[in-house]
Protein backbone atom coordinates (compact mmCIF):
# COMPACT_ATOMS: atom_id res chain seq x y z
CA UNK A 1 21.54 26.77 108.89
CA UNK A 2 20.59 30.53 109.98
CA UNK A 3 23.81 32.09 109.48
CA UNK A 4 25.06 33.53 106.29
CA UNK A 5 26.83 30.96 104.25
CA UNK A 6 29.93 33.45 103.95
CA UNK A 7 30.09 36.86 106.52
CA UNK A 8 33.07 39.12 106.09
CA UNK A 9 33.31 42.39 107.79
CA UNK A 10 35.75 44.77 107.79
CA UNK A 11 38.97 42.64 106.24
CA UNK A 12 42.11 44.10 105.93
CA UNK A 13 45.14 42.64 104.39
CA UNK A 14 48.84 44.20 103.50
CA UNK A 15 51.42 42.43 101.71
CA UNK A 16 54.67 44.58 103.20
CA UNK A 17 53.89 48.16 101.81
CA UNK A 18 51.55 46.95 99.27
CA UNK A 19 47.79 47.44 100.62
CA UNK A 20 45.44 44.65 99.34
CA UNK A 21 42.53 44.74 101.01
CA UNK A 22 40.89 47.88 103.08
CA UNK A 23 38.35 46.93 104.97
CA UNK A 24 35.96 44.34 102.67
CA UNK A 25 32.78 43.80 104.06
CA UNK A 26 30.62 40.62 102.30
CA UNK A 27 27.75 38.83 103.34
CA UNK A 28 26.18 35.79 101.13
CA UNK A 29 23.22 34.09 102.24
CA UNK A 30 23.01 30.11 102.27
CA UNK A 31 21.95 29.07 98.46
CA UNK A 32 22.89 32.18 96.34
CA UNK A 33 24.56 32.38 93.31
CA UNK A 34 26.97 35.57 94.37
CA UNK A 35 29.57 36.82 91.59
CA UNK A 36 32.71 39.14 92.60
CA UNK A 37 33.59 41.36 90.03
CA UNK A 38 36.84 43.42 90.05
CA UNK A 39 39.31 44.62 87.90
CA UNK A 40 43.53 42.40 88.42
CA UNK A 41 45.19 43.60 91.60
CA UNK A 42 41.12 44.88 93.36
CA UNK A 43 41.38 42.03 95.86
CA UNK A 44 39.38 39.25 94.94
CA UNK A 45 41.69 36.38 94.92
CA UNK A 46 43.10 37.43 98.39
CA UNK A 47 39.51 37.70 99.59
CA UNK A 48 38.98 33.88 98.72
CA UNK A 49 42.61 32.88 100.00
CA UNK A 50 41.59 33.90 102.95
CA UNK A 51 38.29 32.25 103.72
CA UNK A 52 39.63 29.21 102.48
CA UNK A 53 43.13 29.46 104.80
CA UNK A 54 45.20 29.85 102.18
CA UNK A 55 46.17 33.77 103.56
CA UNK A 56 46.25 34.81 106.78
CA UNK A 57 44.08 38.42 107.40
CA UNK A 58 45.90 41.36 109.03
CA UNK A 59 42.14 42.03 110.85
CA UNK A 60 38.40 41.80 110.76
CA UNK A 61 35.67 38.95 110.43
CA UNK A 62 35.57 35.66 108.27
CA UNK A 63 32.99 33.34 109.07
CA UNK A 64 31.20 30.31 107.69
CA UNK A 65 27.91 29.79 108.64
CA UNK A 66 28.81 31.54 111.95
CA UNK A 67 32.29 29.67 112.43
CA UNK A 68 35.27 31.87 112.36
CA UNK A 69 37.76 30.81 109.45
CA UNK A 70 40.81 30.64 111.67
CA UNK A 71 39.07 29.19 114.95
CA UNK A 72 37.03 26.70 113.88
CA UNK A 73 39.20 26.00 110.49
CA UNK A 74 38.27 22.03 110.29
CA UNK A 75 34.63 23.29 110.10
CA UNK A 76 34.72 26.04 107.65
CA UNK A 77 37.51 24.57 105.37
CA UNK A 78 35.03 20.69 105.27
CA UNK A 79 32.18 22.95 103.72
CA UNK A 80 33.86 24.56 100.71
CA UNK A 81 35.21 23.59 97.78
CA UNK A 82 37.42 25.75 95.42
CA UNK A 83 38.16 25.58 91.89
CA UNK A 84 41.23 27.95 91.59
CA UNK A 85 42.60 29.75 88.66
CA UNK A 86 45.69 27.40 88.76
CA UNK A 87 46.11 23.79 89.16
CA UNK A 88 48.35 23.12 92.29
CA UNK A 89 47.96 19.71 92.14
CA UNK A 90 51.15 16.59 91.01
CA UNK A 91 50.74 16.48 87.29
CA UNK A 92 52.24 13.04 86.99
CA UNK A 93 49.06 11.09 88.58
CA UNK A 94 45.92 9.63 86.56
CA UNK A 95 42.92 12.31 87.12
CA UNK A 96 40.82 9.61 89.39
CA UNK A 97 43.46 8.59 91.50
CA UNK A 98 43.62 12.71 92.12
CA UNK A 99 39.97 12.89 92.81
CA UNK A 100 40.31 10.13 95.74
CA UNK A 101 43.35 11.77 97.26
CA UNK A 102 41.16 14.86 97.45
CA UNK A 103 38.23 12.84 98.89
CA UNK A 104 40.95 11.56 101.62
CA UNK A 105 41.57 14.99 102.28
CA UNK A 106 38.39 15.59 103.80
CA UNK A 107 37.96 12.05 105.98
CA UNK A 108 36.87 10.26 102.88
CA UNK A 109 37.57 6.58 102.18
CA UNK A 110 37.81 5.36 98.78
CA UNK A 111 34.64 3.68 99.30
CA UNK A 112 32.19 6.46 100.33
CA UNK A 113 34.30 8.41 97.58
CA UNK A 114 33.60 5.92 95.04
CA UNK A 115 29.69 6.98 93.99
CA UNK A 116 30.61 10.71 93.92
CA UNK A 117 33.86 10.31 91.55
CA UNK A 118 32.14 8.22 89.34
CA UNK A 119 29.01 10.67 89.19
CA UNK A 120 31.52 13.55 88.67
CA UNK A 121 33.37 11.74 86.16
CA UNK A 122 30.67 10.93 84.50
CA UNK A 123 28.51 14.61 84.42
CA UNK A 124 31.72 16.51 83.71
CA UNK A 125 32.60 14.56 80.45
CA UNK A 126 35.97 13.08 82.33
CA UNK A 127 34.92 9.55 82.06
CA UNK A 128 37.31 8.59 79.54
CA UNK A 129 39.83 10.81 80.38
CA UNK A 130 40.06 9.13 84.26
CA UNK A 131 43.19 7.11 83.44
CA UNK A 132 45.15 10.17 82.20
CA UNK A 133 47.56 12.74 83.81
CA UNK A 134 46.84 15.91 84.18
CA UNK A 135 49.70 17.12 82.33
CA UNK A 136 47.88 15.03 79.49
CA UNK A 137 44.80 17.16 79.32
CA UNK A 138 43.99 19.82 77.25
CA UNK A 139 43.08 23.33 78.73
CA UNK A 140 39.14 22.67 78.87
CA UNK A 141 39.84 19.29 80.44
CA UNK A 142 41.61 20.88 83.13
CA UNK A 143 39.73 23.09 84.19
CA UNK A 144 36.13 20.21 84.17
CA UNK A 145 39.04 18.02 86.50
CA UNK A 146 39.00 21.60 88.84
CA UNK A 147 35.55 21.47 88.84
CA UNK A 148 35.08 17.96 89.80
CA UNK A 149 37.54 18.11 92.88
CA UNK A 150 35.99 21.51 94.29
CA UNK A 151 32.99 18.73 94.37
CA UNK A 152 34.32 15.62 95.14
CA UNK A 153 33.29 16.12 99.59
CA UNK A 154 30.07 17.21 98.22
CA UNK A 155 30.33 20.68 100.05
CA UNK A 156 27.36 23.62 100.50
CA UNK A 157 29.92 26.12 99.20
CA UNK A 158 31.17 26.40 96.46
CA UNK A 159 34.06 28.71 95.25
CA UNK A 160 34.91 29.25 91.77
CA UNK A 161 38.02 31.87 90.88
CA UNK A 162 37.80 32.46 87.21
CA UNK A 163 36.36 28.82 86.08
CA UNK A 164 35.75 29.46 82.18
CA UNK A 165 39.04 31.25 81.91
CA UNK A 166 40.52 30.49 78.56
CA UNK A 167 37.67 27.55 77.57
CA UNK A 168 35.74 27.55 74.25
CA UNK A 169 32.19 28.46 74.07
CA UNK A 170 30.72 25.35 73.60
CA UNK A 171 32.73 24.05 77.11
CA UNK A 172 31.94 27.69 78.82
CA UNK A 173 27.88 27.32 78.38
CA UNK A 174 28.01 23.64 79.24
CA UNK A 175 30.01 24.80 82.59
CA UNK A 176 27.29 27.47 82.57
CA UNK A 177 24.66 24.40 82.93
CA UNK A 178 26.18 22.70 85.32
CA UNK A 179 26.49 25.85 87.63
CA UNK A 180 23.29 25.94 87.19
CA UNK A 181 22.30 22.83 88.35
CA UNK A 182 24.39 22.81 91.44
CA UNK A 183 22.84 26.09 92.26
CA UNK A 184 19.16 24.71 91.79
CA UNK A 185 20.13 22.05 93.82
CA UNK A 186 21.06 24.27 96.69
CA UNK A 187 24.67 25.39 96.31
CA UNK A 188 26.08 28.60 97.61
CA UNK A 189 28.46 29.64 94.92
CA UNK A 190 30.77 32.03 94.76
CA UNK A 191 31.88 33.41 91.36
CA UNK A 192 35.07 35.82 90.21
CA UNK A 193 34.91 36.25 86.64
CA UNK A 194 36.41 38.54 83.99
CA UNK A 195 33.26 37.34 81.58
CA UNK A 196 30.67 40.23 82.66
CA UNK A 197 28.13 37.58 80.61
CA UNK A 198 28.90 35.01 82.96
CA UNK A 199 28.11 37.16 86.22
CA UNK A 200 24.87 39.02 84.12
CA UNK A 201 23.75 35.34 83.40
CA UNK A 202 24.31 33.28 86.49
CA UNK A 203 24.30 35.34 89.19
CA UNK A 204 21.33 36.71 91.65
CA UNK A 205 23.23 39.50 93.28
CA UNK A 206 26.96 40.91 92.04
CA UNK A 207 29.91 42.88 94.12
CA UNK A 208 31.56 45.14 92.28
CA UNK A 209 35.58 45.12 94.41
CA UNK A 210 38.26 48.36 93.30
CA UNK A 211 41.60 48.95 95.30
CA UNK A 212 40.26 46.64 97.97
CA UNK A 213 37.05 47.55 98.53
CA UNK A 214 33.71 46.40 97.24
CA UNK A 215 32.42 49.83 96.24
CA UNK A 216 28.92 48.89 94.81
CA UNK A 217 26.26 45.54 95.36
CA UNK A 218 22.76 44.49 93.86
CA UNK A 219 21.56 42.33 91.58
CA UNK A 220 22.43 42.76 87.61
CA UNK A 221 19.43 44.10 86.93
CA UNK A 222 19.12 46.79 89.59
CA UNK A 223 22.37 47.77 89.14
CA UNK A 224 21.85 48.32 85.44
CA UNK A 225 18.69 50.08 86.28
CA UNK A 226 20.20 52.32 88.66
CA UNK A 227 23.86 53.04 87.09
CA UNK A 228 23.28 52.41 83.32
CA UNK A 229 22.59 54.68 80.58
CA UNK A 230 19.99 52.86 78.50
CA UNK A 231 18.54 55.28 75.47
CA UNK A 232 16.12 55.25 72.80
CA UNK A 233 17.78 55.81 68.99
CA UNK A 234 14.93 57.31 66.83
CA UNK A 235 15.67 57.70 62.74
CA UNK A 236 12.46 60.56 61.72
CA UNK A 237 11.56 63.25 60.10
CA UNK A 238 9.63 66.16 60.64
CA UNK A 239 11.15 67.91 63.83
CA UNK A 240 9.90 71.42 65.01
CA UNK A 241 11.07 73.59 68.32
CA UNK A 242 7.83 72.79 70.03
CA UNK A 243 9.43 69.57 70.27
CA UNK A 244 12.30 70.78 73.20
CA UNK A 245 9.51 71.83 75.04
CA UNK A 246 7.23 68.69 74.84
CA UNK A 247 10.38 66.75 75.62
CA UNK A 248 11.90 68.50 78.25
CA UNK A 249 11.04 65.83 80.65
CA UNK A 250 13.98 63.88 79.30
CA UNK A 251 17.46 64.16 78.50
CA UNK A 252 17.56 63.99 74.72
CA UNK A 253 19.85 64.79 71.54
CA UNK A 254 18.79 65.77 68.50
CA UNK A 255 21.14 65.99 65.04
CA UNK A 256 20.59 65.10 61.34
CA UNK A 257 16.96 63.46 61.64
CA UNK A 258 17.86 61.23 64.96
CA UNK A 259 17.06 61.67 68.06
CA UNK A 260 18.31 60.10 70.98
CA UNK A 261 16.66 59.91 74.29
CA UNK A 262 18.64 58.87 77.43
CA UNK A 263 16.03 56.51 79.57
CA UNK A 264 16.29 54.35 82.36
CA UNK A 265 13.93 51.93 81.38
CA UNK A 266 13.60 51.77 77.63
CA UNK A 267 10.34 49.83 77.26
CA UNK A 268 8.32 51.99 79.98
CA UNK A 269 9.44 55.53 78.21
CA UNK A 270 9.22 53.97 74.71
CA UNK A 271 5.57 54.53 74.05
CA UNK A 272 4.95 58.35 75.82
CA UNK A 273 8.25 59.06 73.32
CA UNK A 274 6.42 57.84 70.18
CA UNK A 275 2.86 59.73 71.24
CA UNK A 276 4.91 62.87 71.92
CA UNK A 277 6.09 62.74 68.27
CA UNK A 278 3.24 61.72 66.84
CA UNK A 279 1.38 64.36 68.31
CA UNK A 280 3.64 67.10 66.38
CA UNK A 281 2.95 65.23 63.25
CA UNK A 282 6.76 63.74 63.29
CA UNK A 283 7.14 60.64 60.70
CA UNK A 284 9.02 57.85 62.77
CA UNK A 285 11.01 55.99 60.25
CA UNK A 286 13.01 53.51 62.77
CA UNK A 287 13.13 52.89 66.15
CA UNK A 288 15.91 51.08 68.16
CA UNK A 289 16.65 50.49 71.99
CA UNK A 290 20.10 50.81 73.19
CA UNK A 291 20.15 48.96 76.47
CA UNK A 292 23.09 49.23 79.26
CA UNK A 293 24.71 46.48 80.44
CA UNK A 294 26.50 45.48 83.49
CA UNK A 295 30.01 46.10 82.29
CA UNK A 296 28.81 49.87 81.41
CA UNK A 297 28.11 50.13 85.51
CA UNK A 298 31.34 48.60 86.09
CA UNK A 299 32.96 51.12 83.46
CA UNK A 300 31.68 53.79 85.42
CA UNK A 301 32.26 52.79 88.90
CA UNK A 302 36.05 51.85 88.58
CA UNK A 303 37.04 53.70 85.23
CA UNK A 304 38.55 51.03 83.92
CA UNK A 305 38.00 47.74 82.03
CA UNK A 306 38.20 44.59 83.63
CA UNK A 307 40.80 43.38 82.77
């Protein structure tokens, strides 16, 4: 397909006097691994409710690959699968009999459903767990069962609103693996997170959404690049004035035998640093890279934590 896997431009969305969304614009090509950041309350669970029909917009564009959300709704809703942040699902049904009446949902039979339940079961750890209710299952159970019916039609999108909320490690990075693998295999996925980890990690490009609006976009990397404040901590001895000068270049500090040099790109500035000091006969007695990360960009975009 040619079209964007998700295009959203200019989305607006007011519940009564409370404004939710302003005018979100979002496109995600077929196959990427996209993660929405945001702080609670910036918009990111309406954005999804929307695409998947779940909230009606006030205005503006929501298309799957080129269908419009509303228009064409059988279309756009038979290519996605969500994992939500709750489980609205009957609590009093065994887990497999759940993941065929979400098969159904789509035009399944049991039959065709059959190979992909059992696969799911199976790669999600839920094999032995398929006779119990969902009320039965622990937290980290729960959320591998909301995995395994945002998958059960096989779609090319894939939404996932907070996934590894509340999980242990050891369940989070094997979730990690799987996301992976689904995204290696082709999947468009779509990822809101409060883990910054889990969006530095898995995704290839991140939005950063505040009050409604997605304010900032690139890739981790760039946007640490660009945004971050990355330094270089330097324990020595030895400093003299002609140093301000032969530094000047950068933005430094200097106080009780460390200096601290404010860099971009640590590892490129790192060497022309140490020559500079050598030259002036400076004894370097530790050296230690302080690297931004991507919750430092989101820090200074929004002014606020995450969560």
């Amino acid at each position: 397909m040619t079209s964007p896997a998700i295009h959203i431009s200019d989305l607006h969305k007011s519940y009564e006097d409370t404004v939710a969304l302003k005018g979100v614009n979002l496109t995600i090509q077929d196959g990427e691994f996209y993660g929405l950041l945001g702080p609670n309350g910036a918009g990111k669970t309406t954005t999804i409710h929307i695409l998947t029909g779940l909230v009606l917009k006030n205005s503006g564009v929501t298309e799957i690959y080129g269908k419009d959300t509303v228009k064409d709704f059988r279309f756009t809703r038979s290519q996605i699968g969500i994992a939500h942040q709750e489980l609205p699902i009957d609590w009093f049904f065994p887990i497999e009999k759940l993941l065929y009446f979400h098969a159904g949902y789509y035009g399944i039979s049991k039959h065709k459903a059959k190979p992909r339940v059992e696969e799911l079961l199976e790669r999600l750890g839920l094999k032995d767990k398929r006779t119990s209710r969902l009320r039965q299952l622990s937290g980290g159970m729960k959320r591998r069962y909301q995995l395994a019916k945002s998958l059960v039609h096989d779609p090319k999108i894939i939404i996932l609103d907070e996934p590894t909320a509340g999980v242990d490690v050891e369940l989070r990075h094997e979730l990690w693996d799987y996301l992976r693998e689904l995204h290696k295999n082709g999947k468009t996925i779509l990822l809101t997170t409060h883990y910054i980890e889990e969006a530095e990690l898995l995704c290839e490009r991140v939005g950063i959404i505040d009050r409604g609006q997605i304010i900032k976009e690139g890739s981790p990397k760039d946007l640490t690049k660009e945004l971050g404040k990355a330094g270089i901590n330097i324990h020595m001895t030895g400093w003299c004035e002609e140093l301000n000068k032969a530094l000047s270049s950068f933005s430094f500090t200097y106080d009780d035998n460390r200096l601290h040099v404010t860099v971009k790109e640590p590892e490129a500035d790192m060497a022309k640093i140490i020559q500079i000091l050598s030259h002036h006969h400076c004894h370097i007695l530790n050296v230690s890279v302080e690297k931004s990360s991507l919750e430092d960009v989101f820090l200074h975009l929004t002014g606020k934590g995450i969560n």
